[in-house]
C-alpha atoms as a PDB file:
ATOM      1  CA  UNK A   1      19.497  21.758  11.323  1.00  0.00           C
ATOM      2  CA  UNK A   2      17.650  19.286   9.367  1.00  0.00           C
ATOM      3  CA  UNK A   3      13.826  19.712   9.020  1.00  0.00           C
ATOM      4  CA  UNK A   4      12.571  16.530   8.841  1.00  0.00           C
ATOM      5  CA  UNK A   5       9.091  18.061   9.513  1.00  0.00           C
ATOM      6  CA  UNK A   6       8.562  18.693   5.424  1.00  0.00           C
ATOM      7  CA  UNK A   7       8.436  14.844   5.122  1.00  0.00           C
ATOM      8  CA  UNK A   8       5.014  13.179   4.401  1.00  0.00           C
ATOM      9  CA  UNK A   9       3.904  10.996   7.097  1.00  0.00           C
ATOM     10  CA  UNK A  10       1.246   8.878   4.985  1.00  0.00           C
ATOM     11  CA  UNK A  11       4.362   8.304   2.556  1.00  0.00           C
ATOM     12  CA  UNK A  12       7.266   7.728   4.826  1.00  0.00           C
ATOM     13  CA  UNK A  13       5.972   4.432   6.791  1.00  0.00           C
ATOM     14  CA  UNK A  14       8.405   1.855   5.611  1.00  0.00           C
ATOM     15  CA  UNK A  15       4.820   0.134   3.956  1.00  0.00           C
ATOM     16  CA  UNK A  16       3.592   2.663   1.898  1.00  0.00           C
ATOM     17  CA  UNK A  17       6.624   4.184   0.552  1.00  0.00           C
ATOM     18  CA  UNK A  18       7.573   0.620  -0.795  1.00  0.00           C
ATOM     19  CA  UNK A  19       3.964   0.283  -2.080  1.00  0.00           C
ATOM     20  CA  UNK A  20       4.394   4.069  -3.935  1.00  0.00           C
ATOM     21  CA  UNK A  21       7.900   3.274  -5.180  1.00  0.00           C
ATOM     22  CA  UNK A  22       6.373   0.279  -6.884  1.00  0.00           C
ATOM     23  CA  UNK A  23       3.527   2.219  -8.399  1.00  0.00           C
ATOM     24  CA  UNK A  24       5.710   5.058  -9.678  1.00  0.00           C
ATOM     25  CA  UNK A  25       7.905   2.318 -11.282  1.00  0.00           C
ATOM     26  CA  UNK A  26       5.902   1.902 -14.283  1.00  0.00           C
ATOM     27  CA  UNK A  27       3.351   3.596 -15.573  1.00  0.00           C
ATOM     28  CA  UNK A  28       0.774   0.669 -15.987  1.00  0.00           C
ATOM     29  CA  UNK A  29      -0.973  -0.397 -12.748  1.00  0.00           C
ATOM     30  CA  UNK A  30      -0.047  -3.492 -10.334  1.00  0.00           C
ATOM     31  CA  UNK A  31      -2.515  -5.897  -9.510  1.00  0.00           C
ATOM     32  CA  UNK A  32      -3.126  -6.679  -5.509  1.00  0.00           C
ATOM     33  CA  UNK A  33      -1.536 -10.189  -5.546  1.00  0.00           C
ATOM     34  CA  UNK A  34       1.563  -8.754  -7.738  1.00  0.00           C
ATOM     35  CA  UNK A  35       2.071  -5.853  -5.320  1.00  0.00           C
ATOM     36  CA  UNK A  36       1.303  -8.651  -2.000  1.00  0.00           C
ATOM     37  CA  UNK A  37       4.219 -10.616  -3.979  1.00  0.00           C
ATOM     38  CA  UNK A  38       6.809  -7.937  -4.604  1.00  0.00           C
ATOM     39  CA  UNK A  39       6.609  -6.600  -1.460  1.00  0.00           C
ATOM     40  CA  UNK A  40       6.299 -10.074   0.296  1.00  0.00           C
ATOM     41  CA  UNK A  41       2.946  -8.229   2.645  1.00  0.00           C
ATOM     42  CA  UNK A  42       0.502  -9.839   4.399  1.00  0.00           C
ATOM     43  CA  UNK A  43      -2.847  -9.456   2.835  1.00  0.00           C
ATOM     44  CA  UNK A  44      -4.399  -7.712   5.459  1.00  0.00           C
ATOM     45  CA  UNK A  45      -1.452  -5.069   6.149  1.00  0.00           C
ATOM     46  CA  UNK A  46      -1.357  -4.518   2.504  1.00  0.00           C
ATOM     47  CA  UNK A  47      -4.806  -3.383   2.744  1.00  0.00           C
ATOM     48  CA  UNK A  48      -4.570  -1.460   5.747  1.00  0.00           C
ATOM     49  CA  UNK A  49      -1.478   0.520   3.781  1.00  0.00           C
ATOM     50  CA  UNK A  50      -3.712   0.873   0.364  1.00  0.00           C
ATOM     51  CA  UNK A  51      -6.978   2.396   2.174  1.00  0.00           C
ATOM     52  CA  UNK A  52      -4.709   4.372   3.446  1.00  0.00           C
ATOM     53  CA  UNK A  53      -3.270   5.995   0.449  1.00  0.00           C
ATOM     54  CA  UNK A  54      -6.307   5.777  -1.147  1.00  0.00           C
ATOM     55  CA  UNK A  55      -8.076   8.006   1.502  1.00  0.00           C
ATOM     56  CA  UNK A  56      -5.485  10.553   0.869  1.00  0.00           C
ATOM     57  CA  UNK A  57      -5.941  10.309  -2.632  1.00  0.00           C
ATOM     58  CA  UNK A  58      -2.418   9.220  -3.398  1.00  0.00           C
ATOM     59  CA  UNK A  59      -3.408   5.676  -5.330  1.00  0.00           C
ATOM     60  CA  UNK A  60      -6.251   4.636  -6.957  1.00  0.00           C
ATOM     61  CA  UNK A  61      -8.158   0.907  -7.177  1.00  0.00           C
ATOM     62  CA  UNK A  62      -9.903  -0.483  -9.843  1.00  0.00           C
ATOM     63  CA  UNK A  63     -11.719  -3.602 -10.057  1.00  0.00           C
ATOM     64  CA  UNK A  64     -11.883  -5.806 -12.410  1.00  0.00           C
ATOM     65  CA  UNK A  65     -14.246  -8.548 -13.356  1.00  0.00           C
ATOM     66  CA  UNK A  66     -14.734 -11.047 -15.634  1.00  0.00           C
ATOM     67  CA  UNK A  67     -13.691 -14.703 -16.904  1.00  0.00           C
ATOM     68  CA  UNK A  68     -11.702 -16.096 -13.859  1.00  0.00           C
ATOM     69  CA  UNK A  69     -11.182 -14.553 -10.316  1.00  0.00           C
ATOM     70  CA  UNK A  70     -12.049 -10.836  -9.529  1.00  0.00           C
ATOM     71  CA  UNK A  71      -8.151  -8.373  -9.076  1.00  0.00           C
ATOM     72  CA  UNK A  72      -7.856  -4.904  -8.091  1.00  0.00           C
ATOM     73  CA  UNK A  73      -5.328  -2.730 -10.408  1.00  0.00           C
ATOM     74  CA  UNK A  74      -3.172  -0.275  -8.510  1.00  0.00           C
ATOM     75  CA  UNK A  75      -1.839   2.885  -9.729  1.00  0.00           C
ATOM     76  CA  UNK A  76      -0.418   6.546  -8.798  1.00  0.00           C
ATOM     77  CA  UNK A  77      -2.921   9.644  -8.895  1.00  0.00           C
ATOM     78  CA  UNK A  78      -1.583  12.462 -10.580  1.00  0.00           C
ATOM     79  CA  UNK A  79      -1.496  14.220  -6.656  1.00  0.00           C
ATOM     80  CA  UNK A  80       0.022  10.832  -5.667  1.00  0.00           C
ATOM     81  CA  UNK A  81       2.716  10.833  -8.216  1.00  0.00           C
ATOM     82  CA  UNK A  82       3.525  14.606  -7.465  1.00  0.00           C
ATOM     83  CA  UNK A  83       3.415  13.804  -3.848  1.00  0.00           C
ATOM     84  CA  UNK A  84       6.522  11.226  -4.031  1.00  0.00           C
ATOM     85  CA  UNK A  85       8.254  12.906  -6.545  1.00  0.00           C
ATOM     86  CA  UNK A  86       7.747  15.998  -3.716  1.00  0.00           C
ATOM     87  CA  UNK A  87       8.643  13.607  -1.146  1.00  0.00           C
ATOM     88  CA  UNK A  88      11.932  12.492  -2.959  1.00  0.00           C
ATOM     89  CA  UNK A  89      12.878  16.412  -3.371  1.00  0.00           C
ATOM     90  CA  UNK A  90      12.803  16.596   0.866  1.00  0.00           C
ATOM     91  CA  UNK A  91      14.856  13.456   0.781  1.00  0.00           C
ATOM     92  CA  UNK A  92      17.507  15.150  -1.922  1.00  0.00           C
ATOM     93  CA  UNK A  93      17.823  17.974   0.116  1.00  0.00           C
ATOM     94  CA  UNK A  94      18.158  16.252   3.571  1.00  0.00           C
ATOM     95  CA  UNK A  95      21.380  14.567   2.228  1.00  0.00           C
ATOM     96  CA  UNK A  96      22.456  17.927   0.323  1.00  0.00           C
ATOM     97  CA  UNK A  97      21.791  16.361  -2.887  1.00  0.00           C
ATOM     98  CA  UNK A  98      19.572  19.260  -3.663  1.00  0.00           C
ATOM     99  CA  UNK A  99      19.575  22.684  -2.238  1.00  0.00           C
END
């Protein structure tokens, strides 16, 4: 029997797994609008899914000021970059990839 239990809820919505497989694509961080792009998200859902992983500690926000208009930069915490490479490891061994 599968145990599909050892999955991460705050990761597996369809949202924020596509928003933590674009931050653990590269190390440097995304920018709001680049992320709102990529994943073609509302802005308000795509807020609602980053306060979410940012209350579990999973991303981190910085903002940024200066000449022009005020972004956010998005990136993986080192708990939030263990947490989807964890999450992938379930996923492996679900489809007997990994045992």
């Amino acid at each position: 029997m599968i145990d599909f239990s050892q999955l991460d809820k705050i990761i597996h919505e369809k949202g924020r797994l596509a928003i933590m497989t674009l931050l653990a694509s590269r190390a440097e961080p995304w920018a709001f609008q680049d992320i709102k792009a990529q994943l073609d998200m509302s802005d308000g859902n795509l807020i609602t899914h980053l306060r979410t992983l940012e209350k579990a500690e999973f991303i981190e926000g910085e903002k940024l000021s200066g000449d022009g208009r005020p972004q956010t930069l998005y990136r993986l915490t080192p708990g939030g970059r263990k947490a989807f490479l964890d999450y992938l490891g379930i996923l492996e061994q679900i489809i007997g990839l990994r045992k």
